[in-house]
N, C-alpha and C. Protein backbone atom coordinates (compact mmCIF):
# COMPACT_ATOMS: atom_id res chain seq x y z
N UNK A 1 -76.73 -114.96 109.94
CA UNK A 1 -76.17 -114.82 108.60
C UNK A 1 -75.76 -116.20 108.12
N UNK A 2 -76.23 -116.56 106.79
CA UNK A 2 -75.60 -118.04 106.72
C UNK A 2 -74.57 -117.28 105.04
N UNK A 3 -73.76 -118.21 104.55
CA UNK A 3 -72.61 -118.37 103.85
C UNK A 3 -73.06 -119.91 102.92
N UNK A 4 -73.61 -119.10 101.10
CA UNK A 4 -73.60 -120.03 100.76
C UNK A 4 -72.00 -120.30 99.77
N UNK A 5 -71.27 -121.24 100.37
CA UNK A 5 -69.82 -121.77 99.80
C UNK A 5 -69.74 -122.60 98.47
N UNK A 6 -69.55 -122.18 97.40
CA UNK A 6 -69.13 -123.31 96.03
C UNK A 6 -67.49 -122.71 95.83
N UNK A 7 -66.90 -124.25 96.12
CA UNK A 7 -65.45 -124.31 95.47
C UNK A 7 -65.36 -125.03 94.20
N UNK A 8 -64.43 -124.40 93.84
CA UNK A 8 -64.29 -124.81 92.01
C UNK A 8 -62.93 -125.07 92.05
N UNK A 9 -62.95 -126.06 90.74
CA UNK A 9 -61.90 -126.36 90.58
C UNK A 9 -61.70 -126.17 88.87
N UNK A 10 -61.01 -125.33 88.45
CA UNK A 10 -60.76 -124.56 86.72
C UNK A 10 -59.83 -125.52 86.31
N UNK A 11 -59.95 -126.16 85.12
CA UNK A 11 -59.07 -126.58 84.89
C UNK A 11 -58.17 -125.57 83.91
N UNK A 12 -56.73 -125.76 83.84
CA UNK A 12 -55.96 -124.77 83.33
C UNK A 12 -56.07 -124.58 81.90
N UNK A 13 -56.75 -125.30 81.43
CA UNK A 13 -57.10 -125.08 79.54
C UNK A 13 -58.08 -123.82 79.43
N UNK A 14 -58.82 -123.71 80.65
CA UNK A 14 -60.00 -122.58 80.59
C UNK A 14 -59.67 -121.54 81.48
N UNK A 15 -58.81 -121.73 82.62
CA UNK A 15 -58.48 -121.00 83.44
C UNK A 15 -58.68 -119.06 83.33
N UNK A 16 -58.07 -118.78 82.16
CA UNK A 16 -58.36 -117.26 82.15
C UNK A 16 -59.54 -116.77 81.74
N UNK A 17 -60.23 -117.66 80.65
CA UNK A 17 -61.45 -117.53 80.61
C UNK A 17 -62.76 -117.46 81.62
N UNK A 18 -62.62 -118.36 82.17
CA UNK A 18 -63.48 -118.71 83.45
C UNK A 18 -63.54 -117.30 84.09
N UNK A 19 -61.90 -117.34 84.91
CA UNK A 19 -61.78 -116.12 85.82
C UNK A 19 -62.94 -114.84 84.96
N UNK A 20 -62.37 -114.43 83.95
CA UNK A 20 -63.30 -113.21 83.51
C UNK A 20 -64.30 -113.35 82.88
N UNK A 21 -65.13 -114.91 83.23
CA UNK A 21 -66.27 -115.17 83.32
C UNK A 21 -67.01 -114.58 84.60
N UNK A 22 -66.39 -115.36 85.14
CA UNK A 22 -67.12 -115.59 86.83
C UNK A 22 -67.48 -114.19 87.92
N UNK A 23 -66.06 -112.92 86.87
CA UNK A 23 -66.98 -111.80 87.98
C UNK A 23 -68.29 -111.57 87.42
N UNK A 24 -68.43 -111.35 86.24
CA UNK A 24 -69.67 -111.15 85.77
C UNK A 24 -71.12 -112.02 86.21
N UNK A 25 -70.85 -113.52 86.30
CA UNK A 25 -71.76 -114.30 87.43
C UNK A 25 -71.99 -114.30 88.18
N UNK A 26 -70.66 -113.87 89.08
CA UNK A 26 -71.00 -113.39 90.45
C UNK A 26 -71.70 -112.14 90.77
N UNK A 27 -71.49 -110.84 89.75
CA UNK A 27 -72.90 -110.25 89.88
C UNK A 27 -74.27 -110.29 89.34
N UNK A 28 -74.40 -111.11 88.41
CA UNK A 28 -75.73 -112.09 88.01
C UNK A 28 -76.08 -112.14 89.21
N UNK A 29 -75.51 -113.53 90.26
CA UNK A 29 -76.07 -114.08 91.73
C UNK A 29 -76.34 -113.14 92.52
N UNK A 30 -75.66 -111.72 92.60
CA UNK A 30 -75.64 -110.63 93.59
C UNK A 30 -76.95 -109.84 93.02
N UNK A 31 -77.27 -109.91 91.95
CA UNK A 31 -78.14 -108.96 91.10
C UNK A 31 -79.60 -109.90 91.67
N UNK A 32 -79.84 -111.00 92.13
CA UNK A 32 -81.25 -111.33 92.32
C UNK A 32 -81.59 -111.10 93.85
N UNK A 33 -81.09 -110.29 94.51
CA UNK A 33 -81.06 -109.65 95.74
C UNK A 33 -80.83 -110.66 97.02
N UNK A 34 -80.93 -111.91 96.26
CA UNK A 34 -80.97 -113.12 97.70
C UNK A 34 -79.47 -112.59 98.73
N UNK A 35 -78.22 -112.30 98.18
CA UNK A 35 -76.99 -111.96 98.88
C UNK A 35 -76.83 -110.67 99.32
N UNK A 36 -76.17 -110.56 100.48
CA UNK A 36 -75.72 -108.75 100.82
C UNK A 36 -74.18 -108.66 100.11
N UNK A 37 -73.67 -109.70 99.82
CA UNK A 37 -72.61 -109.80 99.49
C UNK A 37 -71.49 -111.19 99.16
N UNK A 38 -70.42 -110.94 98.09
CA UNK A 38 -69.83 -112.30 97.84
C UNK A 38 -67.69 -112.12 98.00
N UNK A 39 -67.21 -113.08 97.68
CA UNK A 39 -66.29 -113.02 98.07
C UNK A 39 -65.83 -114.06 97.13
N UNK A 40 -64.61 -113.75 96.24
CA UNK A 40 -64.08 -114.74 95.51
C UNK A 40 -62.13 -115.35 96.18
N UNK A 41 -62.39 -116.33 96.20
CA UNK A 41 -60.75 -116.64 96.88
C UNK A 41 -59.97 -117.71 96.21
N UNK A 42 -58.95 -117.84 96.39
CA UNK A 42 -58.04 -118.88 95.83
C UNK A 42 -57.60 -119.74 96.78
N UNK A 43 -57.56 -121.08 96.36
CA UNK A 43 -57.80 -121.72 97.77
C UNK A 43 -56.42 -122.21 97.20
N UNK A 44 -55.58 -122.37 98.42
CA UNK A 44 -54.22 -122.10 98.51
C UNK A 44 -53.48 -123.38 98.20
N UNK A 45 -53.51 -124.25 96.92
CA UNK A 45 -53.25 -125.86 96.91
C UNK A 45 -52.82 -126.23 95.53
N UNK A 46 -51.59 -126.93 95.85
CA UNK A 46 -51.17 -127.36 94.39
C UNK A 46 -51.41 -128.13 93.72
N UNK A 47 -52.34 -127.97 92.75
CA UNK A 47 -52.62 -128.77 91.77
C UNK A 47 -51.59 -129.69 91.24
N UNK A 48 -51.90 -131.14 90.99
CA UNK A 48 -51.13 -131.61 90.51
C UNK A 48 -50.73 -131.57 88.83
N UNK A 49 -52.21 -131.15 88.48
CA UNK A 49 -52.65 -131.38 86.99
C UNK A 49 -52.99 -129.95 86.60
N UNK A 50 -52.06 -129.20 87.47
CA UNK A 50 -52.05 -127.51 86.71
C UNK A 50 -53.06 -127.10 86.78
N UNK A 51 -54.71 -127.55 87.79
CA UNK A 51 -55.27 -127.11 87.57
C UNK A 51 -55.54 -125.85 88.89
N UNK A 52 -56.45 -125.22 88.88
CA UNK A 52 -56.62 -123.96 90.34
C UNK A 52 -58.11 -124.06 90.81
N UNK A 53 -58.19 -123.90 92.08
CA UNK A 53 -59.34 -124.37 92.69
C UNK A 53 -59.47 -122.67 93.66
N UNK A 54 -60.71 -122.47 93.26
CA UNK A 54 -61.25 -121.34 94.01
C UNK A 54 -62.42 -121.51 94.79
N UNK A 55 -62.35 -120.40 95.79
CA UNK A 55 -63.93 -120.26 96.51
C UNK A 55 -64.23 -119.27 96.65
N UNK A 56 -65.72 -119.19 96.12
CA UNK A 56 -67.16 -117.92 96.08
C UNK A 56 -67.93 -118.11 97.42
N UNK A 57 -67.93 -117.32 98.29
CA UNK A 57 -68.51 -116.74 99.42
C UNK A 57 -69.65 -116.03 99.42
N UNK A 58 -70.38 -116.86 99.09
CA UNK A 58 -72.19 -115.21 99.30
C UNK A 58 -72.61 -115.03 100.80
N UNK A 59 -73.22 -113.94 100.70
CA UNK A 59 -73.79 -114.14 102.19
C UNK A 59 -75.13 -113.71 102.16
N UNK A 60 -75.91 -114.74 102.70
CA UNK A 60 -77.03 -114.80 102.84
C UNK A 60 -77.50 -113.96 104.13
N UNK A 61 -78.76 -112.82 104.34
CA UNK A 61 -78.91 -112.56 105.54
C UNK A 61 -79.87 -113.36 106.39
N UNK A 62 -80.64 -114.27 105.91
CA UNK A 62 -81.19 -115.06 105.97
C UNK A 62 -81.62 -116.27 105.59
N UNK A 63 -82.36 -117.43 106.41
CA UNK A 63 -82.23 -118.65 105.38
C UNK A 63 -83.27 -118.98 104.54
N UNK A 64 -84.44 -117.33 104.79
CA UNK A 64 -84.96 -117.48 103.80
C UNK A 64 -84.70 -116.77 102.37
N UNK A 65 -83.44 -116.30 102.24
CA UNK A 65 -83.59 -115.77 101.11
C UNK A 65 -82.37 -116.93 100.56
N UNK A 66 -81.37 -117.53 101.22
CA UNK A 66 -81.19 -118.18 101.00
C UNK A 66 -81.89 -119.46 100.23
N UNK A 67 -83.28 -119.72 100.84
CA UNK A 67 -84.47 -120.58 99.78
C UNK A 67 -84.37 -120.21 98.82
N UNK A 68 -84.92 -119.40 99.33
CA UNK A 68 -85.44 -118.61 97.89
C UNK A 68 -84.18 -118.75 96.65
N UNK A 69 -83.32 -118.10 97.01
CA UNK A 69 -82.26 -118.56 95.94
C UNK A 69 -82.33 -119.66 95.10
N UNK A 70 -82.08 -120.51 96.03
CA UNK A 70 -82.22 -122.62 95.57
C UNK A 70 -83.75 -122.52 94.99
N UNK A 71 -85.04 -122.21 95.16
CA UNK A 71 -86.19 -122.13 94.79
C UNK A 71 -86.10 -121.27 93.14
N UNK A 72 -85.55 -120.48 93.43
CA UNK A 72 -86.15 -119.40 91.83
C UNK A 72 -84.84 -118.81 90.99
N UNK A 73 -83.42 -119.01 91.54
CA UNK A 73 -82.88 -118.83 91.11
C UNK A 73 -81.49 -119.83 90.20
N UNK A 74 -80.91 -120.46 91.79
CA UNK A 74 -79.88 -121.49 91.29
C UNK A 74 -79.69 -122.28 90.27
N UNK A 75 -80.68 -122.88 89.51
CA UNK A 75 -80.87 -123.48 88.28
C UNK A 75 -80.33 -122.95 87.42
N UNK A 76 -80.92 -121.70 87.36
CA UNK A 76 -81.22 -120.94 85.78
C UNK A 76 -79.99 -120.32 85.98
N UNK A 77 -79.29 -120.14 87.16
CA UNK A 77 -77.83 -119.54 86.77
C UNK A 77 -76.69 -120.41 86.96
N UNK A 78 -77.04 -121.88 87.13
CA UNK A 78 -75.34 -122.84 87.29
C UNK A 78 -75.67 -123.15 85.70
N UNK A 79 -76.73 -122.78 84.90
CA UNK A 79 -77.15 -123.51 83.35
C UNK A 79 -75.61 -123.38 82.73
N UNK A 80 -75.35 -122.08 82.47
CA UNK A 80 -74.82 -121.16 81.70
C UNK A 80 -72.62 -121.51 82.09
N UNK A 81 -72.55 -121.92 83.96
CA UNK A 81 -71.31 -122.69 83.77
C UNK A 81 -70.81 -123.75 82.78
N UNK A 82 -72.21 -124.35 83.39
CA UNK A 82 -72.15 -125.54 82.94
C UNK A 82 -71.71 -126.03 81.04
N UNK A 83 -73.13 -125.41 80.67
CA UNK A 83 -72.83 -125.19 79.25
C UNK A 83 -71.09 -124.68 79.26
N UNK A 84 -70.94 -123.55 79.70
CA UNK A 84 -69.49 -122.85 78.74
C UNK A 84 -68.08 -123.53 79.00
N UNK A 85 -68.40 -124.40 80.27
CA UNK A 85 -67.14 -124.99 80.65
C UNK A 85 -67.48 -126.21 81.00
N UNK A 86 -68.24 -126.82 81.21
CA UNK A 86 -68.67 -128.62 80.85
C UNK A 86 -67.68 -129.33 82.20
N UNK A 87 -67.07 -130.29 82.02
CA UNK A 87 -65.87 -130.84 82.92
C UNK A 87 -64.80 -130.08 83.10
N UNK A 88 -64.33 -129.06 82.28
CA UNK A 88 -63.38 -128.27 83.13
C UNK A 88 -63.70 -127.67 84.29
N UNK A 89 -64.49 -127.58 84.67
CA UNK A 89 -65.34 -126.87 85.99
C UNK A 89 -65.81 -127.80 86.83
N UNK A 90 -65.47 -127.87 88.13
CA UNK A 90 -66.02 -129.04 88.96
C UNK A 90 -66.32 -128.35 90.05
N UNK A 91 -67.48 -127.92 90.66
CA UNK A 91 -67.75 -127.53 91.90
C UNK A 91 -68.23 -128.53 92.81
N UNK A 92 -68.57 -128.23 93.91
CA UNK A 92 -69.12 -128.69 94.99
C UNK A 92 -69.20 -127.13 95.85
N UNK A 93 -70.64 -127.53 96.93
CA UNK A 93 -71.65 -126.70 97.22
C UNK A 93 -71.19 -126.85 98.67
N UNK A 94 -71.08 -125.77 99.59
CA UNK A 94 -71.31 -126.34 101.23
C UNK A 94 -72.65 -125.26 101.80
N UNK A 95 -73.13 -125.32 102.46
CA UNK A 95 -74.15 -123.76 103.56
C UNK A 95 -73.51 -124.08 104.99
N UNK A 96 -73.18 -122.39 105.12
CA UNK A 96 -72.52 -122.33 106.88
C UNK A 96 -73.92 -121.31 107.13
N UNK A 97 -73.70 -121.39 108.52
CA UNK A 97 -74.57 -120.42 109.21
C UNK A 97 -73.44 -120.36 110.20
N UNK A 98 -73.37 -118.61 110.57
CA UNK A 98 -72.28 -118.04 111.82
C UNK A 98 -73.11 -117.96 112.62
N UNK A 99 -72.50 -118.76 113.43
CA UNK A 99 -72.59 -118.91 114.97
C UNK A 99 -72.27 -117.98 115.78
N UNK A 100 -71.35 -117.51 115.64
CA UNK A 100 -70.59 -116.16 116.42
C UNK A 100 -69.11 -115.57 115.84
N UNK A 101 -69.25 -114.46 115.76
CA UNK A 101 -67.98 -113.55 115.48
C UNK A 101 -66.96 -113.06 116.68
N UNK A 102 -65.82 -112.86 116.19
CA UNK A 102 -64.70 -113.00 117.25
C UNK A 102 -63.57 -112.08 116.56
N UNK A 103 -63.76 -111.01 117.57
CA UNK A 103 -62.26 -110.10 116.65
C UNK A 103 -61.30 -109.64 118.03
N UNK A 104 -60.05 -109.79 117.35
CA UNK A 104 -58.99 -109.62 118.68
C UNK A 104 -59.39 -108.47 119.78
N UNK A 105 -58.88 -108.54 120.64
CA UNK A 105 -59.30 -107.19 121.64
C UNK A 105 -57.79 -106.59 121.39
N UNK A 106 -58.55 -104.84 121.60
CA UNK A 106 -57.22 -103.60 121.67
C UNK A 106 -56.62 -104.25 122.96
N UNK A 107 -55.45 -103.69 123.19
CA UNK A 107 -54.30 -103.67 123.50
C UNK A 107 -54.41 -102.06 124.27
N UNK A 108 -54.48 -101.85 125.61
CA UNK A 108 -54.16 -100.67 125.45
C UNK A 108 -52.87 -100.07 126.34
N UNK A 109 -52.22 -99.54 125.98
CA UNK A 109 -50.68 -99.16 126.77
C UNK A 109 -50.76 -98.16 127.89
């Protein structure tokens, strides 16, 4: 499974806008089947300049659909940030691939 990661950073002039932008994008990205699923978070940090920085979580089940994404899709859907929020919007991009999952063990009495 790889995890494609974009954190944003809103600046607070657009801030509410954005937000009830972005679910709707985020099912745009979910709607071209490349993801099984996404995840929106607030990344926990104080702006100095009032602004809020979030992170979108997709998950890729593979790294080829992951291509594929970057191939036929990614363009035509960062267009439309870009345009509506220009420099108030600053992302940066990471790709994880899980290595291994790890959940506590029961306890049993």
């Amino acid at each position: 499974m790889y995890i494609y990661n974009i954190t944003l950073n809103i600046d607070k002039s657009v801030h509410n806008e954005w937000l009830n932008w972005i679910e709707s994008h985020i099912s745009e990205v979910l709607a071209t089947g490349r993801f099984a699923s996404a995840k929106l978070t607030e990344v926990l940090v104080d702006g100095e300049d009032g602004s809020t920085t979030y992170s979108i979580q997709y998950r890729a089940k593979t790294r080829e659909d992951l291509d594929k994404y970057y191939q036929y899709d990614a363009d035509k859907l960062r267009v439309e940030g870009v345009k509506k929020f220009g420099d108030k919007m600053l992302a940066f991009r990471t790709e994880l691939r899980i290595v291994n999952r790890f959940y506590p063990k029961t306890v049993s009495n």
